[in-house]
C-alpha atoms as a PDB file:
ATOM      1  CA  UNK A   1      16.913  -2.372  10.911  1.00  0.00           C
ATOM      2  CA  UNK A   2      16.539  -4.291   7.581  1.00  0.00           C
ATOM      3  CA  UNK A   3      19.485  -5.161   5.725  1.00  0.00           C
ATOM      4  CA  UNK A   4      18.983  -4.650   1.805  1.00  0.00           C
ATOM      5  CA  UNK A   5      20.913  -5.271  -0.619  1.00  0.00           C
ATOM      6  CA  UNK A   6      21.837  -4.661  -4.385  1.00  0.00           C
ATOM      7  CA  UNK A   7      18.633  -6.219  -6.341  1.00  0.00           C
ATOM      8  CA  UNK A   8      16.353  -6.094  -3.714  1.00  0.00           C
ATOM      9  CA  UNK A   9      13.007  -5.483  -4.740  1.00  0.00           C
ATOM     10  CA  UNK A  10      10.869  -3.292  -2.272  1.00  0.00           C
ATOM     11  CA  UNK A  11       8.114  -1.438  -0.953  1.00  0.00           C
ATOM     12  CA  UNK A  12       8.557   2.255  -0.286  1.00  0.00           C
ATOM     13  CA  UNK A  13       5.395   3.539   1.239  1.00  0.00           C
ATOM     14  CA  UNK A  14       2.691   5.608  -0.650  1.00  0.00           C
ATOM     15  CA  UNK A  15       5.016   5.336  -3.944  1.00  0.00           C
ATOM     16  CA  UNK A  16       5.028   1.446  -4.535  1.00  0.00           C
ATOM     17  CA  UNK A  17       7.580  -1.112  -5.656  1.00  0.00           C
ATOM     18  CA  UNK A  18      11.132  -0.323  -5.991  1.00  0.00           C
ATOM     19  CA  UNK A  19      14.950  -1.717  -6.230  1.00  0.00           C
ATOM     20  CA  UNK A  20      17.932  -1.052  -4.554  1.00  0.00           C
ATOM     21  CA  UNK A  21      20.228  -0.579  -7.467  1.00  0.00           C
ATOM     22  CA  UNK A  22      23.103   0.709  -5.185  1.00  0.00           C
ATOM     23  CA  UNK A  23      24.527   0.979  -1.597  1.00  0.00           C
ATOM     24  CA  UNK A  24      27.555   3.597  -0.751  1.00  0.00           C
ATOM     25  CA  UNK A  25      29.164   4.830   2.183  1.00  0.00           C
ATOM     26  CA  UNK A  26      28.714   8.869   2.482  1.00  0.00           C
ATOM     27  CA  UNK A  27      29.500  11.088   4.874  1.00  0.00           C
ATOM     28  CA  UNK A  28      27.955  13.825   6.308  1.00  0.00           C
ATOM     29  CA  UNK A  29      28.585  16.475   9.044  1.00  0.00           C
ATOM     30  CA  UNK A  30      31.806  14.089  10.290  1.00  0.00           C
ATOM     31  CA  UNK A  31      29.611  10.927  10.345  1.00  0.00           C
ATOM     32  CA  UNK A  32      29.170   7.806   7.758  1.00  0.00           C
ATOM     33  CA  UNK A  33      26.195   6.479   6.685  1.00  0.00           C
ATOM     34  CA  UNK A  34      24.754   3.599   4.692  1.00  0.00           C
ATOM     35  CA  UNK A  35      22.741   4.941   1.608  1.00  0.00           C
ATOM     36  CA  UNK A  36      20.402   3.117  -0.532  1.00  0.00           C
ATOM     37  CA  UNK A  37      19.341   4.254  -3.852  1.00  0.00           C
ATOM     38  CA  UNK A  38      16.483   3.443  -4.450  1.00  0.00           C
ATOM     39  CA  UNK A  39      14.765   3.108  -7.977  1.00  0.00           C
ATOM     40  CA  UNK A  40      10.982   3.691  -7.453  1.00  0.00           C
ATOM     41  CA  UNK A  41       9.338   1.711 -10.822  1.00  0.00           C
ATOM     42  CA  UNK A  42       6.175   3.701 -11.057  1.00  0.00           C
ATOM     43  CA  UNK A  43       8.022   6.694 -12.023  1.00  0.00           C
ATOM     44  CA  UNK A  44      11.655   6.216 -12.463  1.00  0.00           C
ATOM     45  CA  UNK A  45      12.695   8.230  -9.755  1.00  0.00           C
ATOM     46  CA  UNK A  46      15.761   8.077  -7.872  1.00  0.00           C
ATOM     47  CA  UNK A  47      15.483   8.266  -4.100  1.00  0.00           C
ATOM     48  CA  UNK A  48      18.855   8.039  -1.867  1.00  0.00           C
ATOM     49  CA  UNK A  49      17.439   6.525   1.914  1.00  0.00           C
ATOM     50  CA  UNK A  50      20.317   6.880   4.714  1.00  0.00           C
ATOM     51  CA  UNK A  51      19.629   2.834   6.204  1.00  0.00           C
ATOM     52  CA  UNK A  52      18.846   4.722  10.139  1.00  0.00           C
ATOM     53  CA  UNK A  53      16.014   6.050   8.059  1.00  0.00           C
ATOM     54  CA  UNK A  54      14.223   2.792   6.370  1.00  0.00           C
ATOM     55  CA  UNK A  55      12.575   1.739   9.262  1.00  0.00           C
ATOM     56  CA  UNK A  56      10.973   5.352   9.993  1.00  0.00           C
ATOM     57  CA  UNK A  57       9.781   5.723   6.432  1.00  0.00           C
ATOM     58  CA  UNK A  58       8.427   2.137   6.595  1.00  0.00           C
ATOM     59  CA  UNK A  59      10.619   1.016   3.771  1.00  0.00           C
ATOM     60  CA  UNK A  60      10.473  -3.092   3.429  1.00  0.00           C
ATOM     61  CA  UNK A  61      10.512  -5.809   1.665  1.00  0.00           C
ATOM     62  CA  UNK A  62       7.973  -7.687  -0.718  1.00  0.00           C
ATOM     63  CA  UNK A  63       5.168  -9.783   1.192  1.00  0.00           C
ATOM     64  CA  UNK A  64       6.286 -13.485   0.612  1.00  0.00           C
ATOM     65  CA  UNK A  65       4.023 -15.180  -1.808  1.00  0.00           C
ATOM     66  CA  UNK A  66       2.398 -17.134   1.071  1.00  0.00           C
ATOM     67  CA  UNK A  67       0.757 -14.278   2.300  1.00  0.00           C
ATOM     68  CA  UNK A  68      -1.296 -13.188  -0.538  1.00  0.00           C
ATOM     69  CA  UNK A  69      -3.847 -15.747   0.686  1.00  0.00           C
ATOM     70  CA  UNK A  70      -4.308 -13.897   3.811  1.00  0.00           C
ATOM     71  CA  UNK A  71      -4.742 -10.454   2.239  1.00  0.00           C
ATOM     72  CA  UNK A  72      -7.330 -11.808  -0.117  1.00  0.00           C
ATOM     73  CA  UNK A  73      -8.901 -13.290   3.726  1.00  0.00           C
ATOM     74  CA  UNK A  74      -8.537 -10.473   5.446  1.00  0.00           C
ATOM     75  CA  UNK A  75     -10.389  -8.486   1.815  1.00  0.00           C
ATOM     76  CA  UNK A  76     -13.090 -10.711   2.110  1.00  0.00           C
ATOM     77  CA  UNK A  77     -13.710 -11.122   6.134  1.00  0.00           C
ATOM     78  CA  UNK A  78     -14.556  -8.834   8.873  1.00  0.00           C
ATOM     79  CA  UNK A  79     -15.931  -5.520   9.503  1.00  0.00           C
ATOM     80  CA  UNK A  80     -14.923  -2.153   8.197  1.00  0.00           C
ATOM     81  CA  UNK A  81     -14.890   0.913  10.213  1.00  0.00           C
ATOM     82  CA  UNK A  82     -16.212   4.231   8.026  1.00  0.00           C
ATOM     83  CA  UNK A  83     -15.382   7.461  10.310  1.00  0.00           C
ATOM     84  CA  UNK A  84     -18.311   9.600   9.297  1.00  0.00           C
ATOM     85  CA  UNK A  85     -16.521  12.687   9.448  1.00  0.00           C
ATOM     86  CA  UNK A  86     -14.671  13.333   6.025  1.00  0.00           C
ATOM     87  CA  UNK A  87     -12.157  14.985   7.472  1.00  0.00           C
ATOM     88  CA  UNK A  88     -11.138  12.393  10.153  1.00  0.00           C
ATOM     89  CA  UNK A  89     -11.790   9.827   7.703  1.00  0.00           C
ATOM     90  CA  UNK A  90      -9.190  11.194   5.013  1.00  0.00           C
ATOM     91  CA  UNK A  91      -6.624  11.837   7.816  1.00  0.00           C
ATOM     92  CA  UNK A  92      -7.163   8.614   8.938  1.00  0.00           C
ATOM     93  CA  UNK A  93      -6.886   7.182   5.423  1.00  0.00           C
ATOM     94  CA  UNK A  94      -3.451   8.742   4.702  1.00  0.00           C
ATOM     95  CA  UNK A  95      -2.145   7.827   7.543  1.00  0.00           C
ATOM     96  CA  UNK A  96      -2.877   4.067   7.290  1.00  0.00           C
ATOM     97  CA  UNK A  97      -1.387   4.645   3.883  1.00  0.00           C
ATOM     98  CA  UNK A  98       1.770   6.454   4.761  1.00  0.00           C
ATOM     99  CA  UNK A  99       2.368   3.078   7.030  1.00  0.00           C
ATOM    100  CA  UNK A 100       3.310   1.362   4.008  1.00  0.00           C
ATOM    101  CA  UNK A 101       1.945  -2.416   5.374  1.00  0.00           C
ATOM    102  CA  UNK A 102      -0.166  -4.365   2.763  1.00  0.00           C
ATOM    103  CA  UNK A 103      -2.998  -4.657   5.420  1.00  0.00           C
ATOM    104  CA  UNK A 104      -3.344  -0.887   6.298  1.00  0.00           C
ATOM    105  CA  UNK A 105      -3.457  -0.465   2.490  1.00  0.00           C
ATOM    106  CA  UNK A 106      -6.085  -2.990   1.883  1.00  0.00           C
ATOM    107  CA  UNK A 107      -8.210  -1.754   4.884  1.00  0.00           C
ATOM    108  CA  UNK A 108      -8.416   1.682   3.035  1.00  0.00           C
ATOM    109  CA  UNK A 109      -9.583   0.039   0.106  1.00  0.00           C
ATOM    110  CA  UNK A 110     -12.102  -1.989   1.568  1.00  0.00           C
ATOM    111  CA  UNK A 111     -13.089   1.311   3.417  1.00  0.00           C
ATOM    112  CA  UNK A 112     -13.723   3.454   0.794  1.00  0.00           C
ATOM    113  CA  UNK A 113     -14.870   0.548  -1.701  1.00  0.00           C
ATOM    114  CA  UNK A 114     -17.606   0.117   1.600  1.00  0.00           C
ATOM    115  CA  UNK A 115     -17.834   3.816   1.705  1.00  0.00           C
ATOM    116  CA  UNK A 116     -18.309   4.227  -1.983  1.00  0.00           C
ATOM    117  CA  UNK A 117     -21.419   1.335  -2.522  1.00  0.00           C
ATOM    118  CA  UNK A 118     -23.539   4.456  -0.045  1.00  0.00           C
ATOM    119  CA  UNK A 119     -22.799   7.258  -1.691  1.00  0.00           C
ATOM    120  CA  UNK A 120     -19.967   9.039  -4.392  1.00  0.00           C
ATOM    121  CA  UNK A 121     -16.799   9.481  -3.404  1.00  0.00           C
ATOM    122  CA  UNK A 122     -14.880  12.729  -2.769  1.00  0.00           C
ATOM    123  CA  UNK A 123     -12.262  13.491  -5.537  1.00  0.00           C
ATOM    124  CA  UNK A 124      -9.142  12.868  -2.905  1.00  0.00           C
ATOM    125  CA  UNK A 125     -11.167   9.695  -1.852  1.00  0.00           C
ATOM    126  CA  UNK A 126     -11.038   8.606  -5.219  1.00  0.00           C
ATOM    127  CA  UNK A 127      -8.189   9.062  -5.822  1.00  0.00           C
ATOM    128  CA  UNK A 128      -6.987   7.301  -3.096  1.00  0.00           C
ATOM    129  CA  UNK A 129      -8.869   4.668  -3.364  1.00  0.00           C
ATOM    130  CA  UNK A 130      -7.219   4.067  -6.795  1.00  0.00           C
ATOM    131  CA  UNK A 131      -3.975   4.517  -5.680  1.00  0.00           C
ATOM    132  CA  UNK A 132      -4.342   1.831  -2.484  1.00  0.00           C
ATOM    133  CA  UNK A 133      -5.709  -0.700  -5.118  1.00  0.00           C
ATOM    134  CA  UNK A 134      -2.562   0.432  -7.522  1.00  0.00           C
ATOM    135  CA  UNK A 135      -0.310  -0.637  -4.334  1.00  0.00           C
ATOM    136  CA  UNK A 136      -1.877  -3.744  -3.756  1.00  0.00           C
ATOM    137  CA  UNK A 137      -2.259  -4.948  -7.111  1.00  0.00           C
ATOM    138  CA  UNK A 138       1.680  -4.587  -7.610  1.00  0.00           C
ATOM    139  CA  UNK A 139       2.707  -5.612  -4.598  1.00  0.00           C
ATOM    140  CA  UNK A 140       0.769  -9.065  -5.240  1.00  0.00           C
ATOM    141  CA  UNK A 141       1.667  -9.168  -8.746  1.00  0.00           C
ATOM    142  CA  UNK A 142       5.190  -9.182  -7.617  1.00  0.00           C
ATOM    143  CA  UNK A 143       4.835 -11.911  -4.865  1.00  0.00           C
ATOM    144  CA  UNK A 144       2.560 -13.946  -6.668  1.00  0.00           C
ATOM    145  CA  UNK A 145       2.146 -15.945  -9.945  1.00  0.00           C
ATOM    146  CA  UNK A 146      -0.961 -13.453 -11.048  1.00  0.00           C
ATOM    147  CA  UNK A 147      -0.879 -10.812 -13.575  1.00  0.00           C
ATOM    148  CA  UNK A 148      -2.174  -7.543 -12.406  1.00  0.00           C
ATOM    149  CA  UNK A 149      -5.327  -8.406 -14.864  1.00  0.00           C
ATOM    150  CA  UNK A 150      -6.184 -11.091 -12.297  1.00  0.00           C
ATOM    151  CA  UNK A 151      -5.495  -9.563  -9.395  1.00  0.00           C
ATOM    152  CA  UNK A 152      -8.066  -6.613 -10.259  1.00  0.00           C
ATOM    153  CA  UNK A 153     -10.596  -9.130 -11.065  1.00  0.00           C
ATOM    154  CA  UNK A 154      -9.867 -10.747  -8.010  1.00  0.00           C
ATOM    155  CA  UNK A 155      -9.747  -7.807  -5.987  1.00  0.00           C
ATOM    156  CA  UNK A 156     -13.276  -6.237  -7.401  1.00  0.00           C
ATOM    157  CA  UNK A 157     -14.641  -9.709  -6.712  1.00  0.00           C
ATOM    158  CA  UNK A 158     -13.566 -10.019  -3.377  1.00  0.00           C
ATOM    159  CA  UNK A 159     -15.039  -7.043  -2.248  1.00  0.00           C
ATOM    160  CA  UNK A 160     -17.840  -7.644  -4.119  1.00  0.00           C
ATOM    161  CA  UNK A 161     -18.636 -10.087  -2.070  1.00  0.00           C
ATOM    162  CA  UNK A 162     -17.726  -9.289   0.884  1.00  0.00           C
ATOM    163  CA  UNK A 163     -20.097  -6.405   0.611  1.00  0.00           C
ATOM    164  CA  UNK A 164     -22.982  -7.913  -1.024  1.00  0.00           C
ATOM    165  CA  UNK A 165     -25.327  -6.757   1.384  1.00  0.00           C
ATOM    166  CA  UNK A 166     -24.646  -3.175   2.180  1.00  0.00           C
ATOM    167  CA  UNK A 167     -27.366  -1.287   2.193  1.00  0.00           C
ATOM    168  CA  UNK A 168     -27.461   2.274   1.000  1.00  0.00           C
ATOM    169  CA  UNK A 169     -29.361   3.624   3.717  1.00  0.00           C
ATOM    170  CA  UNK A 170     -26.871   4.633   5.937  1.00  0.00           C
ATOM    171  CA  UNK A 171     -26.165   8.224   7.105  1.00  0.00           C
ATOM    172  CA  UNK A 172     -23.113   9.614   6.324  1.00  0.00           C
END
């Protein structure tokens, strides 16, 4: 279990960057607990996390600043896997992004970034491939010395290039 405390600036999974603006003691059906309240930043909503639960929602803290450079790696190298069926592909897709990690994130976005170069997008695939690059571009912007300006530039240009040469004549 990670310890947080008062200040902390997080990652709550599927919602974004957060901080823990306070930690109490409550108790509940003859037990204690250790509750977090958590300030999600995208919307100003108050969420109250029992700790035994942090780890199962995938709550955790900010990628360190070193690791940006391995995202950006990881962006621009390797293959991407596109399940053909939609509806494998979207369940599949929320999954990776109910995990919370960076690199699930960014390997829906390269997916449907991939995915959208051969053909439109779904609405929900649209949408969630705006809401994956939302993720990522805060979660860098936070680590890092970038504004969120150059992180979508660097982003778009990563992938860019990283798909230069797919073709559009794929089935799918």
């Amino acid at each position: 279990m990670i310890a947080f405390k008062i200040g902390d600036r997080v990652i709550y999974p599927n919602q974004g960057l957060g901080v823990i603006e306070d930690i109490q003691e409550q108790a509940f059906n003859g037990e204690r607990f250790t509750i977090f309240y958590l300030r999600i930043l995208s919307n100003n909503a108050l969420v109250l996390v029992p700790a035994p639960s942090c780890d199962e929602i995938g709550i955790r803290k900010l990628i360190p600043e070193g690791a940006v450079k391995e995202i950006f790696h990881f962006m621009r190298n390797g293959a991407v896997e596109v399940t053909m069926n939609w509806k494998g592909r979207y369940k599949e897709h929320v999954n990776l992004m109910k995990s919370g990690t960076i690199f699930d994130m960014v390997a829906v976005l390269k997916s449907l970034y991939y995915l959208s170069l051969l053909k439109p997008l779904s609405f929900r695939e649209k949408k969630m491939m705006e809401k994956a690059k939302e993720l990522i571009v805060t979660e860098i912007s936070e680590a890092s010395s970038m504004t969120a300006t150059q992180i979508e530039r660097k982003i778009t240009s990563t992938l860019s290039s990283c798909f230069k040469t797919a073709k559009a004549g794929l089935d799918i």
